[in-house]
C-alpha atoms as a PDB file:
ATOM      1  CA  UNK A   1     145.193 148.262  90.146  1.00  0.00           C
ATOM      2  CA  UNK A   2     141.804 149.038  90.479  1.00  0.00           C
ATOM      3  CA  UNK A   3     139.517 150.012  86.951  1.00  0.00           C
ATOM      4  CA  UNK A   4     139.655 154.470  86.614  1.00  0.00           C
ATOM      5  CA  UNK A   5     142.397 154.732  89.131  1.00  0.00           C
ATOM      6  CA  UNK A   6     143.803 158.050  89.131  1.00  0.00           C
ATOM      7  CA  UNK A   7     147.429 158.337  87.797  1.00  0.00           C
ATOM      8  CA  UNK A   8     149.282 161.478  87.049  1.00  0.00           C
ATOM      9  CA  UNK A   9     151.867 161.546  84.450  1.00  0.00           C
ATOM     10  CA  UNK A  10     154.086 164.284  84.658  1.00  0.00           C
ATOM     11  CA  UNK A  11     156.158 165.150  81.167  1.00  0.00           C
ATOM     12  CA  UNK A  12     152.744 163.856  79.475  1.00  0.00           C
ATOM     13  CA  UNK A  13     152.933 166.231  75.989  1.00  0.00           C
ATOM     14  CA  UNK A  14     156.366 164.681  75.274  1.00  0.00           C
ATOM     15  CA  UNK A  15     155.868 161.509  72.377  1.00  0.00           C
ATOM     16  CA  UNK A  16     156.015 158.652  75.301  1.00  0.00           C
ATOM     17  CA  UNK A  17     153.737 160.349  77.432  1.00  0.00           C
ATOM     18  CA  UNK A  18     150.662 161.139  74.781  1.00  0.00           C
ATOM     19  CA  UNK A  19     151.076 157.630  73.974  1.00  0.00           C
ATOM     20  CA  UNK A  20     150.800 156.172  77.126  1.00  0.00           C
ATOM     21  CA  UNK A  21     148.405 158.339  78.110  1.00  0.00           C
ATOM     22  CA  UNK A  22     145.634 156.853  75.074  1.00  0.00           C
ATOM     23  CA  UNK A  23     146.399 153.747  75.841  1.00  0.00           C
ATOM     24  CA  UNK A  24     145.981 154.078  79.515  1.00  0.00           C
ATOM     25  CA  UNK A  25     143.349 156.093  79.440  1.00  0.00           C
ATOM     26  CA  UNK A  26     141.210 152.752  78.434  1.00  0.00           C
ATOM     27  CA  UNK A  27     141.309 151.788  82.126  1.00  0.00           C
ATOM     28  CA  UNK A  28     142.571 154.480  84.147  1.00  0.00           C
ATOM     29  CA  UNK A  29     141.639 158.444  85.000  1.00  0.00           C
ATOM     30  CA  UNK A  30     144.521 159.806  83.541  1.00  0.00           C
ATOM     31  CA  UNK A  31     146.071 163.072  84.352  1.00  0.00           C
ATOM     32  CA  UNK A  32     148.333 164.677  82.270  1.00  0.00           C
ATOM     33  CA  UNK A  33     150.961 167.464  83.555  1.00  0.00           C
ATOM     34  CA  UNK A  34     153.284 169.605  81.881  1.00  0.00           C
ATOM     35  CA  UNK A  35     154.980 172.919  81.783  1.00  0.00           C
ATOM     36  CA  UNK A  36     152.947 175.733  81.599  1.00  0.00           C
ATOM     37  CA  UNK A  37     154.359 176.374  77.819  1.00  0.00           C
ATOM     38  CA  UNK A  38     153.661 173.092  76.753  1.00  0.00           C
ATOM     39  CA  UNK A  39     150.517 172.653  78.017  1.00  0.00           C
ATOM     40  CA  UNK A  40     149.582 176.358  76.596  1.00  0.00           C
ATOM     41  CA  UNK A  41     150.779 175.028  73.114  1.00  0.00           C
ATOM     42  CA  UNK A  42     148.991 171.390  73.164  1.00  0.00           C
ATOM     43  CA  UNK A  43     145.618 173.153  74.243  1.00  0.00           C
ATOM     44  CA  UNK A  44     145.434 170.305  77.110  1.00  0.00           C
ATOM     45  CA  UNK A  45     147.072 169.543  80.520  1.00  0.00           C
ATOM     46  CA  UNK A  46     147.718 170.577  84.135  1.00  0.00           C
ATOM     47  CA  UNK A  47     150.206 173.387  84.318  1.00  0.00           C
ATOM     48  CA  UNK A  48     152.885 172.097  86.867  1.00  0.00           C
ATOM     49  CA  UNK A  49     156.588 172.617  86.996  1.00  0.00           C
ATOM     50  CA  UNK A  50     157.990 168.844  88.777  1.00  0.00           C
ATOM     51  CA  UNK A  51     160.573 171.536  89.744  1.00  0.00           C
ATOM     52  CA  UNK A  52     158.104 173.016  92.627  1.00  0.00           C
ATOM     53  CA  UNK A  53     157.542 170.736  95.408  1.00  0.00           C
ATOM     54  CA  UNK A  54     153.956 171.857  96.041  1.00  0.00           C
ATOM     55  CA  UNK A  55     152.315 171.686  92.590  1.00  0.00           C
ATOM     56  CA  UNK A  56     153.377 168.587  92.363  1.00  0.00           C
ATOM     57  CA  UNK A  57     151.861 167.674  95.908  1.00  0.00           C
ATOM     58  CA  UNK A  58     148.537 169.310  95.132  1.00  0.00           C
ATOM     59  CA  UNK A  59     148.466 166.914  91.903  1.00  0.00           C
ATOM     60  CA  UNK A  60     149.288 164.094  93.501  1.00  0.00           C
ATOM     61  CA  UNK A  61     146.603 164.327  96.106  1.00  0.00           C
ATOM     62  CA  UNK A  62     143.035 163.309  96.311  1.00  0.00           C
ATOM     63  CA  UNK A  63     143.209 159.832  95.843  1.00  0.00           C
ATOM     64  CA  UNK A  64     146.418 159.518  93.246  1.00  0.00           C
ATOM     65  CA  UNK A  65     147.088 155.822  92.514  1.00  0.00           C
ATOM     66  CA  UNK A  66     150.110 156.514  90.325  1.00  0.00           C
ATOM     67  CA  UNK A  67     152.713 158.576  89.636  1.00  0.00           C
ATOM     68  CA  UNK A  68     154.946 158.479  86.254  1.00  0.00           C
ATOM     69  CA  UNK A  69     157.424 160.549  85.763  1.00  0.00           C
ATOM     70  CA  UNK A  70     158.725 161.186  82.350  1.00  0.00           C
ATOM     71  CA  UNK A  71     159.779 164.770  82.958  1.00  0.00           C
ATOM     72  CA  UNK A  72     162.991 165.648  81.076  1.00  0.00           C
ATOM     73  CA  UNK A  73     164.804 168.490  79.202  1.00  0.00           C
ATOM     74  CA  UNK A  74     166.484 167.514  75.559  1.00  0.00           C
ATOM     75  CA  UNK A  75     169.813 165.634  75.205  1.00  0.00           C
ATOM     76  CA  UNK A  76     173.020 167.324  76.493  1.00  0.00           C
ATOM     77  CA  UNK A  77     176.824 166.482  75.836  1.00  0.00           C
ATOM     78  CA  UNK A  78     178.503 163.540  77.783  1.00  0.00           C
ATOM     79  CA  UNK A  79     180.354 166.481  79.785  1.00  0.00           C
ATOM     80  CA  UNK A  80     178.280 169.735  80.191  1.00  0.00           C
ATOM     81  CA  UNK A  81     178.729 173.235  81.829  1.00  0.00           C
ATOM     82  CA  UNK A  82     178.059 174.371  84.734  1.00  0.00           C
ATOM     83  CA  UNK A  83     174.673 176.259  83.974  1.00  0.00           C
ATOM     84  CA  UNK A  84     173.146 173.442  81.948  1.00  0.00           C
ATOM     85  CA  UNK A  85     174.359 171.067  84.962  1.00  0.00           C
ATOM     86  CA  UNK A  86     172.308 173.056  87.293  1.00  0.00           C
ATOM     87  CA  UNK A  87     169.231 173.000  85.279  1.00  0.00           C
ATOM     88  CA  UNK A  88     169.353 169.451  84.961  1.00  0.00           C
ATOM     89  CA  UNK A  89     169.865 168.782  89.312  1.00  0.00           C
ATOM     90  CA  UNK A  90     167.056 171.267  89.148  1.00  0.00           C
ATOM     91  CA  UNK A  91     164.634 168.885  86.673  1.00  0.00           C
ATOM     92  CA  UNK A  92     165.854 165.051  87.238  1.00  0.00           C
ATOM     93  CA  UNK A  93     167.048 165.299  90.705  1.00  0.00           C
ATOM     94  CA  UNK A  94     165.027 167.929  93.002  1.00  0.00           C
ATOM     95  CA  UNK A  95     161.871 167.037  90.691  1.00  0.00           C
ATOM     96  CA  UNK A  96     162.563 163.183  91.129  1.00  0.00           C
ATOM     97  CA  UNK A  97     162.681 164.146  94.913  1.00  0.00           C
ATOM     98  CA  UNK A  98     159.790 166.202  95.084  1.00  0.00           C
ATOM     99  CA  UNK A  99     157.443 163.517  93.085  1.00  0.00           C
ATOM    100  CA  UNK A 100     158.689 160.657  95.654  1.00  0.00           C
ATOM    101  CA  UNK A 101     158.495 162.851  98.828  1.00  0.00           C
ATOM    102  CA  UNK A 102     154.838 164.046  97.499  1.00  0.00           C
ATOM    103  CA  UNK A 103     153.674 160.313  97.191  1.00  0.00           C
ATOM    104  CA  UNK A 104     154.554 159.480 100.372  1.00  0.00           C
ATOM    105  CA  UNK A 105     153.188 162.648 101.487  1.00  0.00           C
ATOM    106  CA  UNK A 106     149.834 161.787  99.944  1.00  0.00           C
ATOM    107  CA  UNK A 107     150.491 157.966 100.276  1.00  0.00           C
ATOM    108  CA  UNK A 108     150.330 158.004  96.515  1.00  0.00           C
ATOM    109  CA  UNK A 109     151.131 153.518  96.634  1.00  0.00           C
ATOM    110  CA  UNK A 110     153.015 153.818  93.356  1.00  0.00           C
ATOM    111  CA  UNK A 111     156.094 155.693  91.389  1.00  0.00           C
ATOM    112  CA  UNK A 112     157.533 154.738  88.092  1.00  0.00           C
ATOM    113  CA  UNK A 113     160.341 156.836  87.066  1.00  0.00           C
ATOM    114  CA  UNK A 114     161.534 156.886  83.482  1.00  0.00           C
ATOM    115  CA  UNK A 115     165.090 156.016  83.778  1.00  0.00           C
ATOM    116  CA  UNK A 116     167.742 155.636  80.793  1.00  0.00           C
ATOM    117  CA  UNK A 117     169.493 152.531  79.230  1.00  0.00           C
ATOM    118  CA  UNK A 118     172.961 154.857  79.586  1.00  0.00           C
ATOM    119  CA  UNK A 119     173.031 154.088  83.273  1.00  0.00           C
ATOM    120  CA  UNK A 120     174.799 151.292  81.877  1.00  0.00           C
ATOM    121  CA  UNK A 121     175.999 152.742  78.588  1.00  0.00           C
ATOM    122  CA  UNK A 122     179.697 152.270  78.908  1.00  0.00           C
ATOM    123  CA  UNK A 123     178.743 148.171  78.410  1.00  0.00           C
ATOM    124  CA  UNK A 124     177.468 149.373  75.037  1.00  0.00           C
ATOM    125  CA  UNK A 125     178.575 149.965  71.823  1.00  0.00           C
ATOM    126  CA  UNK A 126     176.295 150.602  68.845  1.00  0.00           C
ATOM    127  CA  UNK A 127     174.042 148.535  70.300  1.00  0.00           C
ATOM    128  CA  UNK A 128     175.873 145.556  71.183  1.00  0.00           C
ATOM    129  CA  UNK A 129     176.915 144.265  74.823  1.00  0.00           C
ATOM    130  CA  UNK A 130     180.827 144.665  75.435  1.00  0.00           C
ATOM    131  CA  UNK A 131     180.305 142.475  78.801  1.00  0.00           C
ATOM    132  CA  UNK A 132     179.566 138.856  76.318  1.00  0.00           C
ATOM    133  CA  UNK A 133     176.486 138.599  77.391  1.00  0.00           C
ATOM    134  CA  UNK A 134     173.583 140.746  77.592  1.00  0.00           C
ATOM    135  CA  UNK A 135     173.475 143.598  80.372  1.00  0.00           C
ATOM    136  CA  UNK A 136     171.516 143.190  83.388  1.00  0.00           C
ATOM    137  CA  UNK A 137     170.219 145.367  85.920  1.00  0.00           C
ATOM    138  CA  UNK A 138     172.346 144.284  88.362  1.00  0.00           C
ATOM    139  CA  UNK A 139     175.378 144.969  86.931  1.00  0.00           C
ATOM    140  CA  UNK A 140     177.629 147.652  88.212  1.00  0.00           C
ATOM    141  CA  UNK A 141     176.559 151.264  86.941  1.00  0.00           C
ATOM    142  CA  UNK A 142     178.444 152.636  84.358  1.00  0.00           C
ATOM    143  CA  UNK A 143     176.750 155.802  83.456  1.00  0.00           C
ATOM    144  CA  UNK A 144     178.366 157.279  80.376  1.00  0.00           C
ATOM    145  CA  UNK A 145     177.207 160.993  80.141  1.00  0.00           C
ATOM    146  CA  UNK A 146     176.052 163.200  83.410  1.00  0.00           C
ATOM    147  CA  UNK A 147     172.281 162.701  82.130  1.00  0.00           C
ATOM    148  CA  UNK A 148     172.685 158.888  82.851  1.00  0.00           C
ATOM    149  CA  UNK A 149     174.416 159.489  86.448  1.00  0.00           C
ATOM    150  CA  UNK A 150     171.720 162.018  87.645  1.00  0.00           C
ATOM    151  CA  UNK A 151     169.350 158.913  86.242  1.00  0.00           C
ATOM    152  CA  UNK A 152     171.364 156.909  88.752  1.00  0.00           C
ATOM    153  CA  UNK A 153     170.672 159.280  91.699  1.00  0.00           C
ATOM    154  CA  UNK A 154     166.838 158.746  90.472  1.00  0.00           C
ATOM    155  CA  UNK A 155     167.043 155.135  90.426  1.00  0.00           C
ATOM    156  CA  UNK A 156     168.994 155.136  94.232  1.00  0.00           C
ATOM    157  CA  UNK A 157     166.757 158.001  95.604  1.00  0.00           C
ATOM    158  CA  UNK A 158     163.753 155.728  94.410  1.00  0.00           C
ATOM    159  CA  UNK A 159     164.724 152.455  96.382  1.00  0.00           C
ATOM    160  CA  UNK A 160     165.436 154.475  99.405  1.00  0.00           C
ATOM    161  CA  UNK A 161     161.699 155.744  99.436  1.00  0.00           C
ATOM    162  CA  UNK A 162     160.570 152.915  98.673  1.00  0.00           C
ATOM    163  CA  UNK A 163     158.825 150.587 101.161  1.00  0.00           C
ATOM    164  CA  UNK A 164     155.780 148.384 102.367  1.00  0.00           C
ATOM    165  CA  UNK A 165     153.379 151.333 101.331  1.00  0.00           C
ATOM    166  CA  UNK A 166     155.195 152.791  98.664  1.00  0.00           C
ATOM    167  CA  UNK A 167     156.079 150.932  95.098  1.00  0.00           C
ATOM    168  CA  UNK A 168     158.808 152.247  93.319  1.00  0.00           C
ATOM    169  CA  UNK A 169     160.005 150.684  89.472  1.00  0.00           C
ATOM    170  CA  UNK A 170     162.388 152.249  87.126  1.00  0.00           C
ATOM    171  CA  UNK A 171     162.346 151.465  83.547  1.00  0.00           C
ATOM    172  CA  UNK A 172     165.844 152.148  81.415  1.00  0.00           C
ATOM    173  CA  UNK A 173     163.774 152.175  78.420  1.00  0.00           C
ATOM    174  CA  UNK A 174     165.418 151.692  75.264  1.00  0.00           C
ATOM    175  CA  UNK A 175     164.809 153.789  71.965  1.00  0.00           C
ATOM    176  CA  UNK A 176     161.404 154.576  71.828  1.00  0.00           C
ATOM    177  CA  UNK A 177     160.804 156.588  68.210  1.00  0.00           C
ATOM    178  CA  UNK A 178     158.047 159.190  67.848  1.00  0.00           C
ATOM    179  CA  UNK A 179     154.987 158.364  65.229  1.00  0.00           C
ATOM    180  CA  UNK A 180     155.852 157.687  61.403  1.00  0.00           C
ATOM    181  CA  UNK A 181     159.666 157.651  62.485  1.00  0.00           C
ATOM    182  CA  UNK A 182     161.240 155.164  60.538  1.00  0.00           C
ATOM    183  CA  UNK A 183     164.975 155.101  61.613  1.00  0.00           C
ATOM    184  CA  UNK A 184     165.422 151.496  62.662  1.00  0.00           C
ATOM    185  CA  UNK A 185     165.234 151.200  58.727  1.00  0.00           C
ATOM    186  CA  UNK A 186     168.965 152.927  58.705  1.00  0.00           C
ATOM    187  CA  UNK A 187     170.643 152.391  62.050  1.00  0.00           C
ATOM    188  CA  UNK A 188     172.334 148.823  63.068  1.00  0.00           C
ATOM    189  CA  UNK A 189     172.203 150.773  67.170  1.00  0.00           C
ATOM    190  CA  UNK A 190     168.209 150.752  66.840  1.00  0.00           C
ATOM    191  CA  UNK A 191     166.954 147.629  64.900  1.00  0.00           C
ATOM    192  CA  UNK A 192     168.945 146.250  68.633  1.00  0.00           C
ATOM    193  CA  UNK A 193     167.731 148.836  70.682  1.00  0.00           C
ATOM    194  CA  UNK A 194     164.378 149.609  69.702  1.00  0.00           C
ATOM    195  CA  UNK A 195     160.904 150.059  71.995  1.00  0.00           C
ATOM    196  CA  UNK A 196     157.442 149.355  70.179  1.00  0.00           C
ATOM    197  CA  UNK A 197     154.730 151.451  71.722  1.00  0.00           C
ATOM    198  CA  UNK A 198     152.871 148.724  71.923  1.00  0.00           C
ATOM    199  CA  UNK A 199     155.486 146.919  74.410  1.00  0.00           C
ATOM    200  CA  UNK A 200     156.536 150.235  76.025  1.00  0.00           C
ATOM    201  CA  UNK A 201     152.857 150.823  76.333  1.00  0.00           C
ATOM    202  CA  UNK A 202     152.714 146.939  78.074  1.00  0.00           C
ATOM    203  CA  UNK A 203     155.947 147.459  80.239  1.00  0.00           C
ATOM    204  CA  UNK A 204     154.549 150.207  81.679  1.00  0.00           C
ATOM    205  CA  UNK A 205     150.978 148.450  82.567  1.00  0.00           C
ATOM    206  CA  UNK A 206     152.891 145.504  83.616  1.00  0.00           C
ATOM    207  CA  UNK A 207     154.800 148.060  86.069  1.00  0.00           C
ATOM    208  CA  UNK A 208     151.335 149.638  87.572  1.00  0.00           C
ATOM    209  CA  UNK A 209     149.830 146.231  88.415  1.00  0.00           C
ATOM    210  CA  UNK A 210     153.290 145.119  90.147  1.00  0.00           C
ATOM    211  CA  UNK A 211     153.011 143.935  94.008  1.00  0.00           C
ATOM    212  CA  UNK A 212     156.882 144.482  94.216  1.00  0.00           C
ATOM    213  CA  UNK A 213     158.477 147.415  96.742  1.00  0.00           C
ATOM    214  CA  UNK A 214     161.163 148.075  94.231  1.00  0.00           C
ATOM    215  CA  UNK A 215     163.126 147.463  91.173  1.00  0.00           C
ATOM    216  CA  UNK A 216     164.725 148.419  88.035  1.00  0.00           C
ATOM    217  CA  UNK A 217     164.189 146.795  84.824  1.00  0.00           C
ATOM    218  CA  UNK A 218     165.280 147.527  80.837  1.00  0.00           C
ATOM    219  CA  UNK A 219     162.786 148.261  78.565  1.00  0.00           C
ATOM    220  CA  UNK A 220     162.991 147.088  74.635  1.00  0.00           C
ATOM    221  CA  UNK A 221     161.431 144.860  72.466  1.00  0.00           C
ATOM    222  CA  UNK A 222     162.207 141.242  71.714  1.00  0.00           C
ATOM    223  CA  UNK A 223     164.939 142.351  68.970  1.00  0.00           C
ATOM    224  CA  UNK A 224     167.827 139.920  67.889  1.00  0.00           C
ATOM    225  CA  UNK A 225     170.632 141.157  69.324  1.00  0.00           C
ATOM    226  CA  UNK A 226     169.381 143.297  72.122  1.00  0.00           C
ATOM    227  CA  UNK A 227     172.025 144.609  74.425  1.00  0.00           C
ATOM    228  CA  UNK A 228     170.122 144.185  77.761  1.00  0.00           C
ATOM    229  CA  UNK A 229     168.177 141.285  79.275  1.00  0.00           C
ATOM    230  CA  UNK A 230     164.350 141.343  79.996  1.00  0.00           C
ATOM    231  CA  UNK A 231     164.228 138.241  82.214  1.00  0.00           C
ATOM    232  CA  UNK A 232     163.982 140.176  85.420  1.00  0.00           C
ATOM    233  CA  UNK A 233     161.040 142.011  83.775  1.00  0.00           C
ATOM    234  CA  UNK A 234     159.721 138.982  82.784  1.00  0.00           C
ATOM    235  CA  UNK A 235     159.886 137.071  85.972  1.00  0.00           C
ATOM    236  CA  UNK A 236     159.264 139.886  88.227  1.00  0.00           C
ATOM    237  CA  UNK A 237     156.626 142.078  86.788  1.00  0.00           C
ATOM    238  CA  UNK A 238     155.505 139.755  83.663  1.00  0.00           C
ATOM    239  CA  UNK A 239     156.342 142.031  80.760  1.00  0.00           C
ATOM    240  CA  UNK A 240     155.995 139.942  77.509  1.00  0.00           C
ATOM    241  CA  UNK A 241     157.228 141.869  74.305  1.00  0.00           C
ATOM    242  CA  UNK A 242     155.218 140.783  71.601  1.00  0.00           C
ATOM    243  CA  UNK A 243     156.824 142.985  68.825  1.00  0.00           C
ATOM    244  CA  UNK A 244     160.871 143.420  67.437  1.00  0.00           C
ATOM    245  CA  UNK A 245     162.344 145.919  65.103  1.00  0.00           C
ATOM    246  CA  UNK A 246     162.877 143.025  62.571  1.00  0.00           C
ATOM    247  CA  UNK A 247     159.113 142.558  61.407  1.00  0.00           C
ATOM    248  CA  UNK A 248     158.943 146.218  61.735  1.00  0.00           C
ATOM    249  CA  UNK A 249     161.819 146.702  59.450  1.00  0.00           C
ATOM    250  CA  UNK A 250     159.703 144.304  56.628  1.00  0.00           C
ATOM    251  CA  UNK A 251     156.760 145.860  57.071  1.00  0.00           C
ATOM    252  CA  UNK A 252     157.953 149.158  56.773  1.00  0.00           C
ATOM    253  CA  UNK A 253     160.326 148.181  53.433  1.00  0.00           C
ATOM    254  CA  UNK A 254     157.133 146.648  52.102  1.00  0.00           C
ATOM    255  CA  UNK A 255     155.777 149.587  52.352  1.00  0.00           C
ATOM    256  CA  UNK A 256     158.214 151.291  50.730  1.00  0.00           C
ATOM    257  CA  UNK A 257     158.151 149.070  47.589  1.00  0.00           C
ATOM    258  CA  UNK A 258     154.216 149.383  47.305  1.00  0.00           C
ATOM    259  CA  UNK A 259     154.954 153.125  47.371  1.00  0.00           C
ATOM    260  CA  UNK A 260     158.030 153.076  44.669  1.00  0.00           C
ATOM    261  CA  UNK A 261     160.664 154.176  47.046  1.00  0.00           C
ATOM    262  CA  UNK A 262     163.914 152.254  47.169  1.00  0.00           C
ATOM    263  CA  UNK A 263     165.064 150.798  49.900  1.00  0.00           C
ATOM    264  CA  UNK A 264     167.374 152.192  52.351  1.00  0.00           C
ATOM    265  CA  UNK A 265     170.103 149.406  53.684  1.00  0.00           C
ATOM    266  CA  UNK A 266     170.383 149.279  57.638  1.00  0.00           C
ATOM    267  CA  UNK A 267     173.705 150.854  58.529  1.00  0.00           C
ATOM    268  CA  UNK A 268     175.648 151.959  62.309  1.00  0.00           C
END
């Protein structure tokens, strides 16, 4: 993509999104969108709801390069009830509809939707592929919650929009921890599952410059023992992880020796 392309991120005052928005920045004009709330209590942002159809167009127009949509509501059960369920059509799957249908509206050339890893969660436990070998994106879907399946719908309603003048790529990103959160330093599931921002930052980048209609790829660093394979990312988009919770796990128990704390042993 071209240098101080426009690209609106949508979910922006969330962790992933004021991170990716810094680093993008750098190269890009970067808009960031929220809900009215959060963009009232972060002091920055466009006000828009990816729940209406035409703030979302009127975003997306005038030259958008990008969309990214990282919209989302916090974690529900596996099962939930019917009033959450609606709210949750209303954010992941009219909202995902409204930011494709607006790009091709606008003939924004690019979507990235931020998928989940749980699209394929029942091949996972604690971290660790139940299929032998590591999961792929091409592997059945086996959602295991009704977050993950409305991720699905995302993912499907995605590669039917997309075409010769619209890119769409989804990215099941794995954990992703806000700043100064240590946990890979106590849970076996995250020292496999674990996203630097520095590599979620480069997956992402990797995903803008893309000359592919469509795909779907994992996102997590190069940990021992990751559950899912990046060799599609690799190959297709050229994603190259250069950081894995295992030298983060050092560094952060050296740390903690410098500072006199004791060190906590990784456990599930």
């Amino acid at each position: 993509m071209s240098e101080r392309s426009k690209i609106l991120i949508i979910g922006a005052l969330g962790s992933i999104g004021l991170i990716l928005a810094k680093e993008l920045d750098r190269s890009h004009e970067v808009i960031l969108a929220d809900l009215p709330e959060q963009v009232e209590s972060a002091g920055m942002g466009v006000a828009l709801d990816v729940r209406n159809y035409q703030q979302v167009l009127e975003a997306s127009a005038d030259g958008c390069k990008a969309i990214i949509n990282l919209a989302g509501l916090r974690r529900q059960p596996q099962i939930v009830q019917p009033e959450t369920f609606q709210n949750m059509m209303q954010t992941y799957i009219k909202g995902t509809y409204n930011i494709l249908q607006s790009a091709r509206s606008n003939q924004v050339p690019k979507v990235i939707l931020a998928s989940t890893n749980h699209v394929t969660g029942q091949y996972e436990e604690d971290g660790v592929s139940t299929l032998g070998r590591p999961i792929v994106a091409t592997d059945s879907p086996a959602p295991d919650d009704i977050y993950a399946a409305m991720k699905l719908f995302c993912e499907e309603a995605g590669r039917v929009y997309s075409n010769s003048s619209l890119s769409v790529i989804c990215l099941r990103l794995g954990t992703v921890l806000g700043p100064g959160d240590e946990s890979f330093i106590t849970y076996k599931r995250i020292m496999r599952t674990f996203l630097s921002h520095m590599d979620m930052v480069n997956l992402f980048e990797c995903a803008l410059s893309a000359d592919i209609d469509y795909g779907v790829y994992y996102g997590v660093s190069d940990n021992p023992q990751k559950p899912w394979s990046i060799d599609e990312a690799k190959l297709d988009i050229g994603y190259s992880p250069k950081m894995n919770s295992v030298e983060m796990l050092q560094k952060a128990q050296l740390t903690m020796s410098a500072s006199g704390k004791s060190n906590e042993l990784v456990k599930e």
